[in-house]
Protein backbone atom coordinates (compact mmCIF):
# COMPACT_ATOMS: atom_id res chain seq x y z
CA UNK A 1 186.24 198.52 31.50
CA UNK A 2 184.62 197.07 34.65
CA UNK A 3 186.72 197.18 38.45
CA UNK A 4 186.03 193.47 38.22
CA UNK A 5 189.17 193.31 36.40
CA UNK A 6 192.17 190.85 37.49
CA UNK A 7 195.30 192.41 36.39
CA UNK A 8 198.62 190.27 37.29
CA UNK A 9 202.27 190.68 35.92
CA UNK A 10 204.17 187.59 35.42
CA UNK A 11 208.40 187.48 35.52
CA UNK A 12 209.64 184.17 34.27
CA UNK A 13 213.19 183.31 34.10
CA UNK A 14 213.81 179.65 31.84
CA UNK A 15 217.41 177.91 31.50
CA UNK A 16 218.88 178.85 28.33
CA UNK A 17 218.57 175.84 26.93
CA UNK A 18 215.29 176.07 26.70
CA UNK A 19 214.96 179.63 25.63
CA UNK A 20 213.43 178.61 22.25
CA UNK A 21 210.83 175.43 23.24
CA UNK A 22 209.80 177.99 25.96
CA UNK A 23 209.01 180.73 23.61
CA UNK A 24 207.04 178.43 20.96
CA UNK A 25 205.20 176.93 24.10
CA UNK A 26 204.53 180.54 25.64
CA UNK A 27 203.00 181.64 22.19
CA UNK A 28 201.07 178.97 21.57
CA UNK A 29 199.58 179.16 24.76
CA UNK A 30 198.77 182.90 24.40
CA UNK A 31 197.41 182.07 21.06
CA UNK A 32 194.94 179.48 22.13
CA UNK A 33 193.79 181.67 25.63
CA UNK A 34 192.98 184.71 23.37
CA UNK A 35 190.83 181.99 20.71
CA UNK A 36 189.37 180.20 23.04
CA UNK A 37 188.21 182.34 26.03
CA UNK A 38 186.19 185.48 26.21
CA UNK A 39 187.30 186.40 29.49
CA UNK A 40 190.58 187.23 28.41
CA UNK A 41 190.78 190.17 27.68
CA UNK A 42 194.82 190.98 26.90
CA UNK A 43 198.05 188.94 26.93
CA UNK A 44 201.25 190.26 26.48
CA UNK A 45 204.66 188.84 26.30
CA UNK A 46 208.43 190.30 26.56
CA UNK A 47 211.56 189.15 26.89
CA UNK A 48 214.27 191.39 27.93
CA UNK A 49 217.05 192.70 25.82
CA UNK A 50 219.84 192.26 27.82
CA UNK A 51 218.42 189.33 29.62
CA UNK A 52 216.46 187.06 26.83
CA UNK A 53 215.77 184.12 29.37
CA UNK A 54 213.78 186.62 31.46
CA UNK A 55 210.30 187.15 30.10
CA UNK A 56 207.77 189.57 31.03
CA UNK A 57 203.79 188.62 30.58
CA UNK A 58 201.20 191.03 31.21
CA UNK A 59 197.75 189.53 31.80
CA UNK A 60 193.90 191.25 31.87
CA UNK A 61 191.13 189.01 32.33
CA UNK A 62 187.57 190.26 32.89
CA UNK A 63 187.05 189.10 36.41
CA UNK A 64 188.63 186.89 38.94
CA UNK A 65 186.02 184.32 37.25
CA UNK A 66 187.50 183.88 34.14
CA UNK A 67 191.19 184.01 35.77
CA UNK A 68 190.38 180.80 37.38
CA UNK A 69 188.82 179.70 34.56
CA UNK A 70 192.39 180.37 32.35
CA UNK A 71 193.68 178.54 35.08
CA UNK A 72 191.63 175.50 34.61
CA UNK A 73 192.17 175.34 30.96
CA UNK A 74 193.69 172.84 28.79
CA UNK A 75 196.01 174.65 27.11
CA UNK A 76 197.31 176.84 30.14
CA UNK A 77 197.92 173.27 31.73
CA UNK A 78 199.27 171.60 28.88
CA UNK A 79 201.46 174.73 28.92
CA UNK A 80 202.70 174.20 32.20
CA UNK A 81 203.26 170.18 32.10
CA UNK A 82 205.21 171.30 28.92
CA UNK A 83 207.24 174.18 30.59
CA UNK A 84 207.73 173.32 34.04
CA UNK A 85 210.99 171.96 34.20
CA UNK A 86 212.42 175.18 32.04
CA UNK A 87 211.26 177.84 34.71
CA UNK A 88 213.90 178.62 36.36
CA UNK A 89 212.11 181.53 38.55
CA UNK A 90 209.01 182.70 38.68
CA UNK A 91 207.01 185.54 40.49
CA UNK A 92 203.65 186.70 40.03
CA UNK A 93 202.14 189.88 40.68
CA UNK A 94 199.04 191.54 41.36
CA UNK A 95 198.11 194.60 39.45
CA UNK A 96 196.21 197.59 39.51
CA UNK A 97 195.90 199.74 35.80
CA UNK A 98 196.56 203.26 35.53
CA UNK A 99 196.40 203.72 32.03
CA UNK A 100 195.70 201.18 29.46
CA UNK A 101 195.42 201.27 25.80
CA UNK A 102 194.87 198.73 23.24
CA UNK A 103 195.15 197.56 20.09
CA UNK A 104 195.18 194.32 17.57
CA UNK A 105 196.66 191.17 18.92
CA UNK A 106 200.64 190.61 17.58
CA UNK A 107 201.89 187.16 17.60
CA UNK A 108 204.64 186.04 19.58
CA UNK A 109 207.33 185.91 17.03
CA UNK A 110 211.14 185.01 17.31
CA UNK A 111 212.86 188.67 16.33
């Protein structure tokens, strides 16, 4: 993998009523950015046990190019019109990988 990398951790907290559009929306939008653009290169999505309104995403993209580019796209912003008044909190972080495996794609699913 190239240092180019942009590596950011997302923690999103939604209102509980919205706990279920905001999961559909969230995997649809993972979905499409994995289709649709080369330049990302993982997405990964968690909620937390003991906290199911507060998701985790993890996000690899090839360079701070195709970031922006996510960014720009129509189904990251159709994403956020669709989710914006659910978010409750949200924080984003820069990243820097240690150790990073992979492996095939999982769809967001509702357990």
């Amino acid at each position: 993998m190239s240092d180019n990398r942009v590596i950011r951790m997302a923690e999103i907290e939604v209102g509980p009523d919205f706990l279920d559009d905001h999961k559909r929306f969230l995997g649809e939008e993972i979905d499409l950015s994995l289709e649709r653009e080369p330049g990302v290169l993982r997405l990964e999505a968690v909620s937390l046990r003991e906290a199911p309104c507060q998701f985790r995403l993890l996000e690899v993209y090839a360079n701070q190019a195709a970031y922006e580019n996510h960014l720009q796209s129509e189904h990251f912003l159709t994403y956020k019109a669709r989710t914006s008044h659910m978010v409750v909190s949200l924080r984003l972080l820069d990243a820097v990988a240690l150790r990073m495996t992979s492996s095939s794609p999982q769809k967001l699913t509702n357990p």
